[in-house]
Protein backbone atom coordinates (compact mmCIF):
# COMPACT_ATOMS: atom_id res chain seq x y z
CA UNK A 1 -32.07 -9.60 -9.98
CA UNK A 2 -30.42 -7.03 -8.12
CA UNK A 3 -31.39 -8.73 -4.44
CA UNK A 4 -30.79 -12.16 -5.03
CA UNK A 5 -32.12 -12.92 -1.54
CA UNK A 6 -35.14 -10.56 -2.32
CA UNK A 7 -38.42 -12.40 -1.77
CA UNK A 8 -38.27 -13.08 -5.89
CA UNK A 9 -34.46 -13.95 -5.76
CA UNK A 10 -32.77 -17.01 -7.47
CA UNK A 11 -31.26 -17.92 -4.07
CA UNK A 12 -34.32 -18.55 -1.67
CA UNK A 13 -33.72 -18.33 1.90
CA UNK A 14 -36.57 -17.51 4.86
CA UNK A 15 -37.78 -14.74 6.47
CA UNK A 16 -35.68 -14.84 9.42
CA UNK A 17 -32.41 -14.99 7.32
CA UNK A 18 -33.78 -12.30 5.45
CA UNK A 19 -34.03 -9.63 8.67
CA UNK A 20 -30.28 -10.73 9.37
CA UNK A 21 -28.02 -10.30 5.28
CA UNK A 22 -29.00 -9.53 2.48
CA UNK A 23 -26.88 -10.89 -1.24
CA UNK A 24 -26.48 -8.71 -4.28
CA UNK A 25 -26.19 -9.36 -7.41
CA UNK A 26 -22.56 -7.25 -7.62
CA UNK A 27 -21.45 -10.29 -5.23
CA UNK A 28 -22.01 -7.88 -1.95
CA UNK A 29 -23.14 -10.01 0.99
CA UNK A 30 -24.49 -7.47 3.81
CA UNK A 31 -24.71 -9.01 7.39
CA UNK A 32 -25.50 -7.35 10.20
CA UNK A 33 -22.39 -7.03 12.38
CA UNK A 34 -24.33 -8.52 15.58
CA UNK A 35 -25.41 -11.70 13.54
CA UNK A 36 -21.93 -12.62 11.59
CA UNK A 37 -20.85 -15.46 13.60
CA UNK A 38 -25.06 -16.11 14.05
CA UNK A 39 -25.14 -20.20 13.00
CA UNK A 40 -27.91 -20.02 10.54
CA UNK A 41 -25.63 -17.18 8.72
CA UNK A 42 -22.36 -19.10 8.48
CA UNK A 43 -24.46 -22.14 7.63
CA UNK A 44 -25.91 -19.64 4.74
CA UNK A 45 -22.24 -18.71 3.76
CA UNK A 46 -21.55 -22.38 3.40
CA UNK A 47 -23.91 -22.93 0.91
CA UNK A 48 -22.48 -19.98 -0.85
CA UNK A 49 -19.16 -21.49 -0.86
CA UNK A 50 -20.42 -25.31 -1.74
CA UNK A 51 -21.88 -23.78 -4.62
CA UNK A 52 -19.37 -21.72 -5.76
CA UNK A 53 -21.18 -18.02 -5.79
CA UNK A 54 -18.48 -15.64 -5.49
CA UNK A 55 -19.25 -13.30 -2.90
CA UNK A 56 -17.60 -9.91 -0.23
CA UNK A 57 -19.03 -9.91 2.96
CA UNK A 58 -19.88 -6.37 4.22
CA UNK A 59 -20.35 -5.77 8.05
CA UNK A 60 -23.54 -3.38 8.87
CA UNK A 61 -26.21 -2.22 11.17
CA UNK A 62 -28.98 -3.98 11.21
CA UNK A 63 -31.26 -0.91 9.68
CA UNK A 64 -29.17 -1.47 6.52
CA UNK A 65 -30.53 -4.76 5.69
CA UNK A 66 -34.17 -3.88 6.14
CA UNK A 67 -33.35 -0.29 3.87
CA UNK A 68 -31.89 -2.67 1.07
CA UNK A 69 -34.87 -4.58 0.55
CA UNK A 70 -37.29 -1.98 1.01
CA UNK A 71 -35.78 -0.30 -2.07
CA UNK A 72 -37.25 -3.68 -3.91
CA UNK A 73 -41.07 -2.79 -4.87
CA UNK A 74 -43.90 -4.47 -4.04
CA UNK A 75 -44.90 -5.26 -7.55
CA UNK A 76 -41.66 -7.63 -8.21
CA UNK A 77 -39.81 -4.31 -10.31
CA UNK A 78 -36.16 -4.00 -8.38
CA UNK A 79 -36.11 -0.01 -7.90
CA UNK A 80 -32.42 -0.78 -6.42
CA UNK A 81 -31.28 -2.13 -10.02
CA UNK A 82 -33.24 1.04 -11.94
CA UNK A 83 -31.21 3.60 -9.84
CA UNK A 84 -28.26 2.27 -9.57
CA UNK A 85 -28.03 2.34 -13.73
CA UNK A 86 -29.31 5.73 -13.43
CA UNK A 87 -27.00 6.84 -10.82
CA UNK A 88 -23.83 5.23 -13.15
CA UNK A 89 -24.99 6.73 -15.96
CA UNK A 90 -24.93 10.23 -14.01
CA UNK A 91 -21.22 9.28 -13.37
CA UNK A 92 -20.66 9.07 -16.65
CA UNK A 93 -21.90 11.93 -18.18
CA UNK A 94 -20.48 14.13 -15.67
CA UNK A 95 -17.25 12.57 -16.64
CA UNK A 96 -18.12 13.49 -20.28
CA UNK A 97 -18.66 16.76 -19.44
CA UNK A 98 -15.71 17.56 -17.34
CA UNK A 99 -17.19 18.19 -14.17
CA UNK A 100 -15.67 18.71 -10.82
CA UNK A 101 -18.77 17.70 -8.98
CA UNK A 102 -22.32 16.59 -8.96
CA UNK A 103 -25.04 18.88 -6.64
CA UNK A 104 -28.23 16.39 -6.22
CA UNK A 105 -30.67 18.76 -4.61
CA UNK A 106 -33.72 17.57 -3.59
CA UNK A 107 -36.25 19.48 -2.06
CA UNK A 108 -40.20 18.83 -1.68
CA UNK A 109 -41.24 22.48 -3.27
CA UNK A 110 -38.38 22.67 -5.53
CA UNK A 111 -38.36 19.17 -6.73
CA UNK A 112 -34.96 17.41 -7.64
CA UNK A 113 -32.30 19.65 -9.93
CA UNK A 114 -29.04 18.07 -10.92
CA UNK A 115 -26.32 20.05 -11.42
CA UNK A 116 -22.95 19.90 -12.66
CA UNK A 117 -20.03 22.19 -11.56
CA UNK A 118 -17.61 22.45 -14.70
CA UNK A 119 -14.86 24.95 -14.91
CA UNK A 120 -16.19 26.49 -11.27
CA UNK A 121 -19.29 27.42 -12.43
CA UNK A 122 -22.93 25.48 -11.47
CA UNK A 123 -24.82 24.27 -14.58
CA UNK A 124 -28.75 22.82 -14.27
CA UNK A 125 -28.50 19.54 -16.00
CA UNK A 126 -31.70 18.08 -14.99
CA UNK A 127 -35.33 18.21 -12.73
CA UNK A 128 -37.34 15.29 -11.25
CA UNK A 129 -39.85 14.92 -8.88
CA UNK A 130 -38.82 14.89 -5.30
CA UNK A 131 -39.36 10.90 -5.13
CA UNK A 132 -36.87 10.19 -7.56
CA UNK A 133 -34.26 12.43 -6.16
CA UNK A 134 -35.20 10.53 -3.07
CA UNK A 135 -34.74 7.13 -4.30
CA UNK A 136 -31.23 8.23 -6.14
CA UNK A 137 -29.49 9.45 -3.51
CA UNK A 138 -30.84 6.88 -1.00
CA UNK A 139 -29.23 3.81 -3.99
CA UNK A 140 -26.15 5.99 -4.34
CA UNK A 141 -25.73 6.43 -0.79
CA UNK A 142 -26.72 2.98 0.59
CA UNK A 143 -25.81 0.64 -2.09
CA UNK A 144 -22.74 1.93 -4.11
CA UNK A 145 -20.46 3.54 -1.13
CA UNK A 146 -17.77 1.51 0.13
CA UNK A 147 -16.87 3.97 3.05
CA UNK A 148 -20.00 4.92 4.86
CA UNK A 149 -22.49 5.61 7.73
CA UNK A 150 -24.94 2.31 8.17
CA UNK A 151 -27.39 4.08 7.07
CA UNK A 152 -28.63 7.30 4.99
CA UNK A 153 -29.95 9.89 7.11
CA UNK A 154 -31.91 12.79 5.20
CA UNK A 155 -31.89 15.05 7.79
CA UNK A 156 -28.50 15.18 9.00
CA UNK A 157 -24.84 15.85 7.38
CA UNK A 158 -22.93 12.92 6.27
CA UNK A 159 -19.91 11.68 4.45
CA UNK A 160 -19.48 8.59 2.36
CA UNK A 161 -16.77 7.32 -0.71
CA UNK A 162 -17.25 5.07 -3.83
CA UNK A 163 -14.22 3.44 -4.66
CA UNK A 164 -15.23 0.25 -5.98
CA UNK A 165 -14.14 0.29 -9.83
CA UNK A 166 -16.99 -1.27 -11.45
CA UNK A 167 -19.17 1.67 -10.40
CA UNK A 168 -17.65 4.25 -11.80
CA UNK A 169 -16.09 5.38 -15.56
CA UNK A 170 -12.75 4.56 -16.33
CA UNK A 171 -11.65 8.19 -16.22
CA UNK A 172 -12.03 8.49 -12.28
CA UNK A 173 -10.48 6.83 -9.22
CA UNK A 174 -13.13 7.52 -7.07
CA UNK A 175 -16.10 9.60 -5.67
CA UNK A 176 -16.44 11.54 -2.28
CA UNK A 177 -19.74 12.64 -1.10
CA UNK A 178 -21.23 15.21 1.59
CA UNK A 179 -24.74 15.41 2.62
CA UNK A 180 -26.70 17.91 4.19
CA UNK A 181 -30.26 19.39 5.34
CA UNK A 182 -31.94 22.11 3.96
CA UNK A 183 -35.39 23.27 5.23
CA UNK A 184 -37.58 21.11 3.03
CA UNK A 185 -35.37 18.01 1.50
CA UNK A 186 -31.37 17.70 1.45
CA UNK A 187 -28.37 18.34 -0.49
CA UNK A 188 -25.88 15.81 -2.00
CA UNK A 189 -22.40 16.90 -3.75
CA UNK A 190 -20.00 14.18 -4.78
CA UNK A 191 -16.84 15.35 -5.53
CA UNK A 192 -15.24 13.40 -8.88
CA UNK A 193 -11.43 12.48 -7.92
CA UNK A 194 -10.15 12.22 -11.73
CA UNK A 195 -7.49 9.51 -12.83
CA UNK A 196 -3.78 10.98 -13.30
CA UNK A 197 -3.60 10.12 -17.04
CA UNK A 198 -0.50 11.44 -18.78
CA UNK A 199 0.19 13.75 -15.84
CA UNK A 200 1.66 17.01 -16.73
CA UNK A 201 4.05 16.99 -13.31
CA UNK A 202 5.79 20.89 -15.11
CA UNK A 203 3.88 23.26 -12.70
CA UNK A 204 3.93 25.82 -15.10
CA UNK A 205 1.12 23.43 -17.03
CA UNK A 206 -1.35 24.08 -13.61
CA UNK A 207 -0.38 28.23 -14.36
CA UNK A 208 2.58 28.66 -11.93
CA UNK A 209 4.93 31.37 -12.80
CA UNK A 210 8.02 30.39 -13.91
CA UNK A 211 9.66 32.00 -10.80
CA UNK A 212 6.99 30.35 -8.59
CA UNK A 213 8.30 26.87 -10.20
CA UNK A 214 11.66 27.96 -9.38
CA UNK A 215 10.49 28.87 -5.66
CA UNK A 216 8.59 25.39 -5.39
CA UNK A 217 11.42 23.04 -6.52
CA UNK A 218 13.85 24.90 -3.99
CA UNK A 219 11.37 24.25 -1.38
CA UNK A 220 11.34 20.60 -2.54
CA UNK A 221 15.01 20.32 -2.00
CA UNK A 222 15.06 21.24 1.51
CA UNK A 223 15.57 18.60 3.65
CA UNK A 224 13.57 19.22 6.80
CA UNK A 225 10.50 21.91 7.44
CA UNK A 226 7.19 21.63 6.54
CA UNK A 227 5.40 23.20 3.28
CA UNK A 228 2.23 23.86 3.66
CA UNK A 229 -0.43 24.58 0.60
CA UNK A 230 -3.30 26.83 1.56
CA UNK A 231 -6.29 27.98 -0.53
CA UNK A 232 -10.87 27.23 -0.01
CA UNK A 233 -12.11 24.01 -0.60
CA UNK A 234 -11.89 23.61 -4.94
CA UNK A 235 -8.78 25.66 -5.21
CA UNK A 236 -6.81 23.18 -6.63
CA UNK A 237 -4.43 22.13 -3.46
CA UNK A 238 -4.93 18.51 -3.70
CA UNK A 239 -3.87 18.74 -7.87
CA UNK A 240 -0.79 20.94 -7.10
CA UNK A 241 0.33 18.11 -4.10
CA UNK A 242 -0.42 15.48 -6.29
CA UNK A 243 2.55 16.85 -8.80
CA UNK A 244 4.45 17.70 -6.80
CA UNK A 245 5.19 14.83 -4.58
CA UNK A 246 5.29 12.58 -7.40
CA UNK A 247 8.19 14.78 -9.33
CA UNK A 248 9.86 14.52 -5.90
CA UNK A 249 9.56 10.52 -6.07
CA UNK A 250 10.14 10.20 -9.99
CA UNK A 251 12.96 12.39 -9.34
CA UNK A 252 14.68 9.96 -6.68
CA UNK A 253 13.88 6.81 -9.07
CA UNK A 254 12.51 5.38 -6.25
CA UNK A 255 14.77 5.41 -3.56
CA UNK A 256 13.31 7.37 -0.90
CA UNK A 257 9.86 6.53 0.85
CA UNK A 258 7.11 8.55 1.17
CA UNK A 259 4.48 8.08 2.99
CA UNK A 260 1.12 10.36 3.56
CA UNK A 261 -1.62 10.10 6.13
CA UNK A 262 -4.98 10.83 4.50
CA UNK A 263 -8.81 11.01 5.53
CA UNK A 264 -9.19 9.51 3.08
CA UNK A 265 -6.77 9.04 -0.19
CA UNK A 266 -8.08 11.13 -2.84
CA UNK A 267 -5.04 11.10 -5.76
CA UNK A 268 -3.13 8.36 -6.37
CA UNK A 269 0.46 9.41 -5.89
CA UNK A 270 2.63 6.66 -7.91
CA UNK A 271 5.01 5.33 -5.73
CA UNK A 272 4.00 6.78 -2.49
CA UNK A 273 2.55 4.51 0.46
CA UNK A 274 -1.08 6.18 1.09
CA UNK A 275 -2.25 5.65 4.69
CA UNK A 276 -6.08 5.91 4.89
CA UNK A 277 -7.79 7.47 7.96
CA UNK A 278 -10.42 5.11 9.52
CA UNK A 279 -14.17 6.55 8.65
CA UNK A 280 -14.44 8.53 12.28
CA UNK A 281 -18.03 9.26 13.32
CA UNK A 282 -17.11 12.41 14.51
CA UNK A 283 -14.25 14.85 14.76
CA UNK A 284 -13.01 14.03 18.28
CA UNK A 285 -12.53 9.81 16.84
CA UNK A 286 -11.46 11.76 13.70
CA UNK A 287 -8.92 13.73 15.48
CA UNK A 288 -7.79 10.41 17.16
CA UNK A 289 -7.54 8.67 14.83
CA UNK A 290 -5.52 11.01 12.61
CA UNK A 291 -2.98 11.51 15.24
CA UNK A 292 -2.49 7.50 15.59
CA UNK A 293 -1.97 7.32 11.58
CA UNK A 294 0.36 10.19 11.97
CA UNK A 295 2.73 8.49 14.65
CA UNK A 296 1.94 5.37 12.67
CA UNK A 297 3.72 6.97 9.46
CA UNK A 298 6.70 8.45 11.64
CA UNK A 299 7.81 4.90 12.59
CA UNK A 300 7.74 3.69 9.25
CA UNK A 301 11.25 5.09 8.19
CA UNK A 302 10.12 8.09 6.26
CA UNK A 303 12.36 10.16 3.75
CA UNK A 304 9.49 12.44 3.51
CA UNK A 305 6.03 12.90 4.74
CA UNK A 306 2.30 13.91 3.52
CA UNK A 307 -0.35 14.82 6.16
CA UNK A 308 -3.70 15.44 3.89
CA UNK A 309 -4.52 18.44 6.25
CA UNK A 310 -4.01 20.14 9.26
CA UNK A 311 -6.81 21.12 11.02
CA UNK A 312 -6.18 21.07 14.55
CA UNK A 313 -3.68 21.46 17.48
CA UNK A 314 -3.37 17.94 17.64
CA UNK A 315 -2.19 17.04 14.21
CA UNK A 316 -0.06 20.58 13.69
CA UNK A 317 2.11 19.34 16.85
CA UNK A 318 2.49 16.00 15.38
CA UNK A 319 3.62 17.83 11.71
CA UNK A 320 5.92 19.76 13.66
CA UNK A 321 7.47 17.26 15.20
CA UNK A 322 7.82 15.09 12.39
CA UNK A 323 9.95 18.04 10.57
CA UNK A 324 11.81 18.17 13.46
CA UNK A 325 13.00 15.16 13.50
CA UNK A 326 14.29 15.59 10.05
CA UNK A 327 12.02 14.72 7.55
CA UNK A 328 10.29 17.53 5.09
CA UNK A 329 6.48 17.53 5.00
CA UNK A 330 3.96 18.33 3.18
CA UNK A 331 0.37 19.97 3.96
CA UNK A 332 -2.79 21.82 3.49
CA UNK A 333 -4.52 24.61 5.44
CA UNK A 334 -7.30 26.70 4.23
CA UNK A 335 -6.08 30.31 4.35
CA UNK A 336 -7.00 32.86 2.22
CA UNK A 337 -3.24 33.92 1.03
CA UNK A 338 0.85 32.88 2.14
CA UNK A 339 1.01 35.38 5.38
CA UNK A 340 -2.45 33.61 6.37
CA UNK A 341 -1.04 30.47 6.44
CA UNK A 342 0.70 31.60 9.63
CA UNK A 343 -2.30 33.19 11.15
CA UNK A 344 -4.36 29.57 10.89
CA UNK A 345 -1.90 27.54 12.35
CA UNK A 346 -1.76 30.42 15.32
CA UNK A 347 -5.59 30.19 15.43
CA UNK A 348 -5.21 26.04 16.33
CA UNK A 349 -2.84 26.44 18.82
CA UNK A 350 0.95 26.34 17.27
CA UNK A 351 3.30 28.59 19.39
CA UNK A 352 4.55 31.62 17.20
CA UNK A 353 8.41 30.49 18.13
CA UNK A 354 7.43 26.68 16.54
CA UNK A 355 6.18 28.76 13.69
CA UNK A 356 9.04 31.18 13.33
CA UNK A 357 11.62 28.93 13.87
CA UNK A 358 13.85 28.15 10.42
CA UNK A 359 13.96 24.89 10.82
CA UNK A 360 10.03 23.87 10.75
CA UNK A 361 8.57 26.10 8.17
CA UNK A 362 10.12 26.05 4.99
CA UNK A 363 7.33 27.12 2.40
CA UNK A 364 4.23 28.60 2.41
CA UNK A 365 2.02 28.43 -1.03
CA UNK A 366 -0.97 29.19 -1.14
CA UNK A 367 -3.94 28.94 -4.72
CA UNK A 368 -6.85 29.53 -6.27
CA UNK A 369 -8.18 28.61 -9.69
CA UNK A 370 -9.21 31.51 -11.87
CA UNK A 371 -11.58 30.95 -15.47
CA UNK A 372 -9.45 30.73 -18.78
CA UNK A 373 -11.33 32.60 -21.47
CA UNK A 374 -12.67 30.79 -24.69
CA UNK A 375 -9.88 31.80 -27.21
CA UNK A 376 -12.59 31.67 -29.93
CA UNK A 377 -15.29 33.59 -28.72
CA UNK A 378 -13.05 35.84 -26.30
CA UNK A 379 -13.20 39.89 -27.06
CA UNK A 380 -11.31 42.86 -26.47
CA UNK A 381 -12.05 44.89 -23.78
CA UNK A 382 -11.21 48.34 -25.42
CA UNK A 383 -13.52 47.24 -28.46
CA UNK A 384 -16.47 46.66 -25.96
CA UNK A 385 -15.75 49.34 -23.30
CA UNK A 386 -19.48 49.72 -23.05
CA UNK A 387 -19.60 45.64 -21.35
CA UNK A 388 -18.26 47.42 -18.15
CA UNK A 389 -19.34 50.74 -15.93
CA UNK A 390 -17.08 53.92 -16.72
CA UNK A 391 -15.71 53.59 -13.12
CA UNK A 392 -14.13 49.82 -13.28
CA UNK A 393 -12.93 50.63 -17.35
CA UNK A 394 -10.97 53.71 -15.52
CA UNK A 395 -9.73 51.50 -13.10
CA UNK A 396 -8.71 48.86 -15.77
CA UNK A 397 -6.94 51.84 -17.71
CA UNK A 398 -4.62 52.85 -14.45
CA UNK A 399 -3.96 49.45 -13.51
CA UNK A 400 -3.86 46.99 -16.40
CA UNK A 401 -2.12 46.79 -19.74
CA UNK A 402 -5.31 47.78 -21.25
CA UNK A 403 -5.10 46.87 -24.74
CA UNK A 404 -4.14 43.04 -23.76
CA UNK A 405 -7.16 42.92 -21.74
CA UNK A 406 -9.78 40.61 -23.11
CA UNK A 407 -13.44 39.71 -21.44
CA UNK A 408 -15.55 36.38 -21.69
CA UNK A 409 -17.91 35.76 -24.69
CA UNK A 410 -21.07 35.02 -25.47
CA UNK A 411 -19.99 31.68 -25.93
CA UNK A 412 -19.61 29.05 -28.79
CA UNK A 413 -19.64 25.69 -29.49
CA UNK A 414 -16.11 25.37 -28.62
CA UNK A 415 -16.44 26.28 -25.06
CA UNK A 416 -20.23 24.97 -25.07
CA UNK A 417 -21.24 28.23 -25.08
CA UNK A 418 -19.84 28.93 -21.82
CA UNK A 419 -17.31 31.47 -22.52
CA UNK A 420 -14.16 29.77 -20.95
CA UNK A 421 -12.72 26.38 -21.33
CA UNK A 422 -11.16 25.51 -17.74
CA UNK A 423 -9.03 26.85 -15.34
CA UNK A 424 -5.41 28.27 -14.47
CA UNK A 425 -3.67 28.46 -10.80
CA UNK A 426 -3.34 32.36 -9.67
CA UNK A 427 -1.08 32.14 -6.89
CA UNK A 428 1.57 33.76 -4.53
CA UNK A 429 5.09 31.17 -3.06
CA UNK A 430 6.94 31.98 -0.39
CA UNK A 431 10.31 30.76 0.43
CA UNK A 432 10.64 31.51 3.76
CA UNK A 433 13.55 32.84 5.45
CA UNK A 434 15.43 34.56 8.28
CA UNK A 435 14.15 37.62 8.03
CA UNK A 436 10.91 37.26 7.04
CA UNK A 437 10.21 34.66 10.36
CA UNK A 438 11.69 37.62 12.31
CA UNK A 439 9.14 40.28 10.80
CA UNK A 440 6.35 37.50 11.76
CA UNK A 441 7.71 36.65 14.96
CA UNK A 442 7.90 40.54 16.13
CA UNK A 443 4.17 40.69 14.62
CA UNK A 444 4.61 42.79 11.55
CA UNK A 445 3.02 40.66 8.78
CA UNK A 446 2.70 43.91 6.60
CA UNK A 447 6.41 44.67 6.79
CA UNK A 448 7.00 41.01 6.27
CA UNK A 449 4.80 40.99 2.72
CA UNK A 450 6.84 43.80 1.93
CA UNK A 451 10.21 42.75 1.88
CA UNK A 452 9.15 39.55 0.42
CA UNK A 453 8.24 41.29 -2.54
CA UNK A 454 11.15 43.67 -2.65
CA UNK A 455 12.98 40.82 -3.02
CA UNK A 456 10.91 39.07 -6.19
CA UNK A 457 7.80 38.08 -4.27
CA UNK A 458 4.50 37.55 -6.28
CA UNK A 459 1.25 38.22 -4.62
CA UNK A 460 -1.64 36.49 -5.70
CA UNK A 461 -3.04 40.00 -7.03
CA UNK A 462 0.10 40.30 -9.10
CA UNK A 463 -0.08 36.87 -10.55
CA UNK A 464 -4.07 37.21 -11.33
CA UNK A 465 -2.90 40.62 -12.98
CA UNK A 466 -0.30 39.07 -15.01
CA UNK A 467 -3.28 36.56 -16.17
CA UNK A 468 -5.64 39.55 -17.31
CA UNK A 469 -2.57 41.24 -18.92
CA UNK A 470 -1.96 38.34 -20.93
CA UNK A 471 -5.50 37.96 -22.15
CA UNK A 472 -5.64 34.65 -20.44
CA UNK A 473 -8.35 35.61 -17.82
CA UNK A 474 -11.47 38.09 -17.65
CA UNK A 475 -10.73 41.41 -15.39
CA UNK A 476 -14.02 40.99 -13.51
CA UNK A 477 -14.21 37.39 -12.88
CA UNK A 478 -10.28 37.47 -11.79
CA UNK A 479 -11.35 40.41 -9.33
CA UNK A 480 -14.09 38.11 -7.56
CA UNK A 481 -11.53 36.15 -6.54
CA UNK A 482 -8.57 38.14 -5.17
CA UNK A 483 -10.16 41.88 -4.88
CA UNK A 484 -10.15 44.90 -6.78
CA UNK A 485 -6.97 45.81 -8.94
């Protein structure tokens, strides 16, 4: 049994226990956080203990208990047990399948479609009835998070995390979910957070040029300012931190401490000291409670610094002052290119002499991820000049190296008929400097781009261009994400 306190349980308690915990068969023990020290529960958790059941208390509202054993059916069959296999399983093959998240939509007219997103892209995996939508992300929600609202609410947004190993495939170190309403039902998306195995830590391996390596490992070596990596939620950012600040630490063989503040840990960065963020109800006690974990970190004799993200005044002051007290940091903003890095952090607040000031910025860096092409199904694009319009072919011929340029298949069973087989970093690194911060500071960000790339700068259109020159990407699907050529 699932509910071993459930009404057909093999550990029998009464009715008035029953309002107040609730035992699982994983070993979970919920109790409602006004009853814990209650006499008939510690009396209960005795008897556990004389009896040697293993068990974790978990602290929760009241409402939890009562949702727990609602999800037992009347007719004896534990619905909590079914779904919880089913929702597993769904772990699993998403794993199989390479995805970067799961979409659970559930909606009364639409039914329930699961989807997975693998290499960017949204496939329809499966439909159900609305019910058992319902009832699977209800188990997911209620019963296999670790970090988590007491209770799942359908009609407003939430966040939760499973972490707990024996809930999830090997291949993954955990799972972080978002929910949200739509007009007739509500949307789940949990986000896979994938194991490091054998990690590549060469940044050309991710797509980086080999000058925008050579950019990123002199920004490593400076030893104040803060780098911050930009790019939209997906891009990549959390991947390219990952490597990054664990080459710095393999790099040191161990003998400098780094420490990074997080809402919560997503990689695991080997030999780094990962500071969760307490599970804030909202963003003020979020904001709060990142700032605490930041001066936290600061007093814990740093060599160098992580903040997950910067996302307010707040936190940016805190970053700032932690590179100016000498230790380099490391970030993430979401900005659409380098320049715009600078334009955010103006946005929350930061004073453009903080920001121009050589001593607290030292790199700005900012991604996206762009489709690799299926090498065995991919074509030429001056053999099938008829698979674009006469205007964007004319525009390929004055821009592009034209007979390098390849476009996405019809697929095959190598790419699972898909056309493309993952995804490569396009991307644009600046090493700030003097004269650059003095083209921000005096407000000419165009003049600023400019001399950057006189002087060797790539721009993200560049790099994407370099991609579709090298028959690596597809012209069109590269142009969604930086603009035209």
């Amino acid at each position: 049994m699932s509910i071993r306190t459930g009404p057909d349980g093999d550990v029998s308690i009464g009715n008035d226990l029953r309002d107040v915990l609730c035992l699982t068969a994983d070993g979970r023990l919920y109790i409602s956080k006004t009853h814990i020290t209650a006499p008939n529960v510690r009396a209960f958790m005795g008897r556990l203990d004389r009896l040697g059941e293993q068990y974790k208390v978990v602290q929760c509202e009241l409402g939890k208990i009562s949702q727990i054993y609602e999800s037992y059916s009347a007719d004896g069959g534990d619905v909590l047990s079914i779904f919880q296999g089913k929702a597993v399983d769904l772990f699993a093959r998403a794993v199989s399948e390479n995805a970067s998240d799961i979409h659970l939509s559930v909606s009364k007219t639409e039914a329930t479609k699961i989807k997975f997103r693998i290499n960017g892209m949204l496939q329809l995996i499966e439909e159900h009835p609305y019910d058992f939508g319902q009832k699977l992300c209800s188990t997911i929600y209620q019963s296999l998070t670790d970090v988590s609202a007491p209770t799942f609410e359908t009609n407003a947004p939430q966040d939760a995390r499973i972490a707990d190993k024996k809930n999830l495939p090997n291949q993954i170190n955990g799972i972080r979910i978002a929910t949200g309403p739509q007009v007739d039902g509500f949307l789940m998306v949990l986000r896979l957070l994938y194991n490091p195995t054998n990690m590549d830590l060469n940044l050309l391996s991710l797509g980086y040029s080999e000058a925008q390596k050579k950019d990123i490992e002199d920004i490593e070596k400076n030893p104040t300012g803060i780098a911050v990596i930009a790019g939209s939620t997906g891009s990549g950012k959390s991947t390219t931190l990952q490597r990054i600040l664990t080459r710095i630490i393999e790099s040191s063989k161990g003998s400098i401490n780094v420490i990074t503040v997080e809402d919560p840990p997503e990689y695991l960065i080997k030999g780094a000291i990962q500071s969760p963020v307490a599970n804030a109800k909202t963003e003020e006690d979020r904001s709060a409670a990142f700032q605490l974990a930041i001066k936290a970190a600061m007093r814990l004799d740093p060599d160098s610094m992580m903040v997950g993200e910067v996302r307010d005044h707040p936190s940016a002051s805190l970053a700032i002052k932690a590179a100016l007290s000498g230790h380099p940091l490391w970030t993430t903003v979401h900005a659409n290119n380098g320049f715009g890095i600078i334009t955010r952090l103006l946005d929350i607040g930061v004073s453009i002499n903080l920001l121009c000031d050589p001593n607290v910025i030292s790199g700005l860096i900012c991604q996206t991820l762009a489709r690799v092409l299926c090498e065995k199904c991919k074509v030429k694009l001056s053999d099938n000049k008829g698979e674009v319009s006469a205007e964007d072919f004319a525009r390929y011929t004055e821009k592009l190296e034209i007979e390098n340029v390849y476009l996405r298949g019809c697929g095959c069973e190598h790419c699972k008929n898909t056309g493309v087989t993952g995804r490569t970093v396009v991307a644009e690194v600046i090493k700030t400097n003097y004269k650059i911060l003095e083209l921000i500071k005096a407000g000419n960000h165009e003049e600023a781009m400019k001399y950057w790339v006189s002087t060797g700068g790539i721009t993200m259109k560049g790099h994407a261009i370099s991609k579709v020159n090298a028959g690596i990407c597809d012209p069109s699907d590269t142009e969604s994400l930086v603009g035209q050529f």
